[in-house]
C-alpha atoms as a PDB file:
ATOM      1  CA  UNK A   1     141.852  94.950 -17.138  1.00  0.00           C
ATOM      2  CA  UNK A   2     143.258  92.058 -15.048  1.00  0.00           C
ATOM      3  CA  UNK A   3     142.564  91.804 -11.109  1.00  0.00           C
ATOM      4  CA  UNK A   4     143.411  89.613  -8.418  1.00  0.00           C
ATOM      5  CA  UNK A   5     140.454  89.483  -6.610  1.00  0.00           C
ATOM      6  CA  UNK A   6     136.534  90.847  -7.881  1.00  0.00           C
ATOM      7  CA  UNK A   7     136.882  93.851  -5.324  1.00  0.00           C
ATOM      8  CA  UNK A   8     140.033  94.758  -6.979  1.00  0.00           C
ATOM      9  CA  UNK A   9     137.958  94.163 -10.223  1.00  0.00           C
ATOM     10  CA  UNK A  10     135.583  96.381  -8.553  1.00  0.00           C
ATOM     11  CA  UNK A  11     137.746  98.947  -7.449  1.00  0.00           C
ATOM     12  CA  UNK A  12     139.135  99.071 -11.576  1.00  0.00           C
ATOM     13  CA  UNK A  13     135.592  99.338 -12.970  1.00  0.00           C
ATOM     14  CA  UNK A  14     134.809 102.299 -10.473  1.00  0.00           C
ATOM     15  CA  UNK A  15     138.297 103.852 -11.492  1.00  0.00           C
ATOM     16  CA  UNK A  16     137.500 103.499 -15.086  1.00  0.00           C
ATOM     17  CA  UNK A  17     134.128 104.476 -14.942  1.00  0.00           C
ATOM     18  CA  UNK A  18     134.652 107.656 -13.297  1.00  0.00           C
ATOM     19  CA  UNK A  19     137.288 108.750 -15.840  1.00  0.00           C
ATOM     20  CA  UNK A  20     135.287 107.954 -18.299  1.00  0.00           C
ATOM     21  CA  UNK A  21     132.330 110.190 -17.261  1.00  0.00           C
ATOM     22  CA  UNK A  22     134.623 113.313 -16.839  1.00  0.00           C
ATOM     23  CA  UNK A  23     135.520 112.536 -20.169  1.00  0.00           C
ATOM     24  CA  UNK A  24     132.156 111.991 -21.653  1.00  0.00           C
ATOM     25  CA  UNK A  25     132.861 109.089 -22.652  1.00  0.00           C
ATOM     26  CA  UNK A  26     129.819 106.339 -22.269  1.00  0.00           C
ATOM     27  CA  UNK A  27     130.262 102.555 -21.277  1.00  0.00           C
ATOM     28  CA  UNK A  28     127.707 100.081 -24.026  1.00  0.00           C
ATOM     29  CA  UNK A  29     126.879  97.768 -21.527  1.00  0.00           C
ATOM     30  CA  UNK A  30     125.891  95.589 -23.965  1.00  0.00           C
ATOM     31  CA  UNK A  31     129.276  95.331 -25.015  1.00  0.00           C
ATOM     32  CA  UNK A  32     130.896  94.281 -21.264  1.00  0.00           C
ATOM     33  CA  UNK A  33     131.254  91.301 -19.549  1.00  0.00           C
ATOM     34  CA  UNK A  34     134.130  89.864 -17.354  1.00  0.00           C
ATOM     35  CA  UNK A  35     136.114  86.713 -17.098  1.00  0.00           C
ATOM     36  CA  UNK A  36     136.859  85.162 -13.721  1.00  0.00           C
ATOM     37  CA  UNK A  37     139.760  82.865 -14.332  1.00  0.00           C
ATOM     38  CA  UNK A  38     141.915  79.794 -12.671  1.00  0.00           C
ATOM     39  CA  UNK A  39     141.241  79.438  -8.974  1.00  0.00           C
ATOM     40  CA  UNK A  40     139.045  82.011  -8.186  1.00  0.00           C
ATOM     41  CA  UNK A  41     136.366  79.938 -11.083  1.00  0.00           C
ATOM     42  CA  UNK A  42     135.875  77.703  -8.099  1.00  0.00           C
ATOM     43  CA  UNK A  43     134.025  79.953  -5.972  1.00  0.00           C
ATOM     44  CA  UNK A  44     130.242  79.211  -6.402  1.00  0.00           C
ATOM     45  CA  UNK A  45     128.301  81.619  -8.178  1.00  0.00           C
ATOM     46  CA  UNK A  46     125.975  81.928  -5.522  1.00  0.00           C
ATOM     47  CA  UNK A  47     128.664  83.873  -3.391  1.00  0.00           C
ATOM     48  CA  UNK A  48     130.472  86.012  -6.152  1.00  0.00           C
ATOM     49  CA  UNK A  49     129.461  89.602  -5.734  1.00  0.00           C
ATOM     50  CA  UNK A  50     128.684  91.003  -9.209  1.00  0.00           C
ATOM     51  CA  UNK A  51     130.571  93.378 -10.616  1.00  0.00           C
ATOM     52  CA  UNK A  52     128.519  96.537 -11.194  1.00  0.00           C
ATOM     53  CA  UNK A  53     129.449  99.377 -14.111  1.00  0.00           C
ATOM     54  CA  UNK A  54     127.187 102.775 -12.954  1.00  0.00           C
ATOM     55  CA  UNK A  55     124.920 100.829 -10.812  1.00  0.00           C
ATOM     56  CA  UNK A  56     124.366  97.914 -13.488  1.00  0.00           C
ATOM     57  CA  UNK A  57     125.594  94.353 -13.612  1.00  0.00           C
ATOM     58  CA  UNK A  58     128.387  93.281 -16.139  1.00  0.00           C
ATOM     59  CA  UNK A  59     127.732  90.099 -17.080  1.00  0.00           C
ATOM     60  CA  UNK A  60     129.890  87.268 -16.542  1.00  0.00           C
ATOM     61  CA  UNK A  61     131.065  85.388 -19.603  1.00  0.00           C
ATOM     62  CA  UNK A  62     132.594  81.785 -20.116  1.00  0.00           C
ATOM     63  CA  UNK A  63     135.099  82.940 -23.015  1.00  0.00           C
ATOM     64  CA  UNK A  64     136.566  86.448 -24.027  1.00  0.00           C
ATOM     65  CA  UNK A  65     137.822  87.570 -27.110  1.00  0.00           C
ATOM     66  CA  UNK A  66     140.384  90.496 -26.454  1.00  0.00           C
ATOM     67  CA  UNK A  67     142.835  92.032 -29.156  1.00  0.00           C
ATOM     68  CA  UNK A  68     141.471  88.982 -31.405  1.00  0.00           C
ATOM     69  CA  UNK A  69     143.019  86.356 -28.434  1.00  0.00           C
ATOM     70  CA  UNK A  70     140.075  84.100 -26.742  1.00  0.00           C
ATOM     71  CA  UNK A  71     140.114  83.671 -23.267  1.00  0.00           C
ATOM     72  CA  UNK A  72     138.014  80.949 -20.938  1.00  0.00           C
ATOM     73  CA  UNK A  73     138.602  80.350 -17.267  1.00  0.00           C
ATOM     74  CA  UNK A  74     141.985  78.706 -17.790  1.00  0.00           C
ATOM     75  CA  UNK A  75     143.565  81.494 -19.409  1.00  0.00           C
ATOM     76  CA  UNK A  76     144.366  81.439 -23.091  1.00  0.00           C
ATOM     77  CA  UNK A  77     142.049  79.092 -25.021  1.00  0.00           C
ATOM     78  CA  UNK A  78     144.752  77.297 -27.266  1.00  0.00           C
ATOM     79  CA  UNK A  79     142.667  74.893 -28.755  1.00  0.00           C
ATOM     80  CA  UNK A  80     139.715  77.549 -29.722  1.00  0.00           C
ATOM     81  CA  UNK A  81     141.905  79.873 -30.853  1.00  0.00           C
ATOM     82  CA  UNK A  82     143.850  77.924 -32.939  1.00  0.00           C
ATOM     83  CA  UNK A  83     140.280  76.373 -34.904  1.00  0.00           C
ATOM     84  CA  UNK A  84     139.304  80.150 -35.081  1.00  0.00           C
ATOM     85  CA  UNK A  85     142.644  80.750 -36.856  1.00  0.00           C
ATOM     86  CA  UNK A  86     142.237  77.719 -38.709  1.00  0.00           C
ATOM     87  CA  UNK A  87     139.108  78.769 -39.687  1.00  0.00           C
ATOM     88  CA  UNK A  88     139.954  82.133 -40.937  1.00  0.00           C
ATOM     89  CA  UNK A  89     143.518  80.470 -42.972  1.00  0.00           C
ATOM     90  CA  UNK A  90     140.713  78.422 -44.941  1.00  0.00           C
ATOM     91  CA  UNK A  91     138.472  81.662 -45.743  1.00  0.00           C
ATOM     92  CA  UNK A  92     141.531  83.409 -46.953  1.00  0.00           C
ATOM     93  CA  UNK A  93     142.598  79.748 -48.870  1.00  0.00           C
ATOM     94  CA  UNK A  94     139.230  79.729 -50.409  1.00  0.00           C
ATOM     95  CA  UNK A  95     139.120  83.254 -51.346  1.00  0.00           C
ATOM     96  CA  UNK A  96     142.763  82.744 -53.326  1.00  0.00           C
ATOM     97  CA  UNK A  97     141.107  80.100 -55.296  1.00  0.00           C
ATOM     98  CA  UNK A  98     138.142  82.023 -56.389  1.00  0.00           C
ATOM     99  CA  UNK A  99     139.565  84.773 -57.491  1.00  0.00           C
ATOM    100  CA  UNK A 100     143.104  83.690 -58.826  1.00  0.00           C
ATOM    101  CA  UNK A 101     143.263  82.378 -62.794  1.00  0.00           C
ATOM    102  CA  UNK A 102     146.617  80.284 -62.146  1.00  0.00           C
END
């Protein structure tokens, strides 16, 4: 989910959270963490409320990977996404030449 502000944020994760209990469906906290992004990375640390999923923190994360797109503070991370898809076009390359006879 995208917010404006970390009490919107809030207000989301509450939302979500309580449709997701009277659905039975469980949150892996493990798994969660949120992105705070262009101006609002400014704000010191120190002062950012955390964002709480059924009375736990979600940790806050430099970089995101959503829907296989990474995201850091500035939005889209061009440059790491395009080495991760680098990376993967060489796997695949590699792969071809192993297993191909031509």
């Amino acid at each position: 989910m995208v917010a404006p502000t970390l009490g919107k944020a809030q207000s989301l994760v509450n939302q979500a959270s309580r449709w997701a209990h009277g659905h039975g469906i469980p949150f892996n906290i493990a798994k969660c963490g949120y992105l705070i992004t262009h101006s609002a990375s400014q704000v010191p640390i120190a002062i950012r409320p955390p964002l709480l999923l059924n009375k736990k923190e979600i940790p806050m994360v430099q970089s995101y990977k959503y829907l296989g797109v990474l995201f850091s503070s500035i939005g889209i991370d061009f440059v790491a996404q395009g080495d991760m898809l680098a990376r993967r076009g060489e796997r695949h390359l590699g792969a071809i030449s192993r297993f191909s006879n031509l």
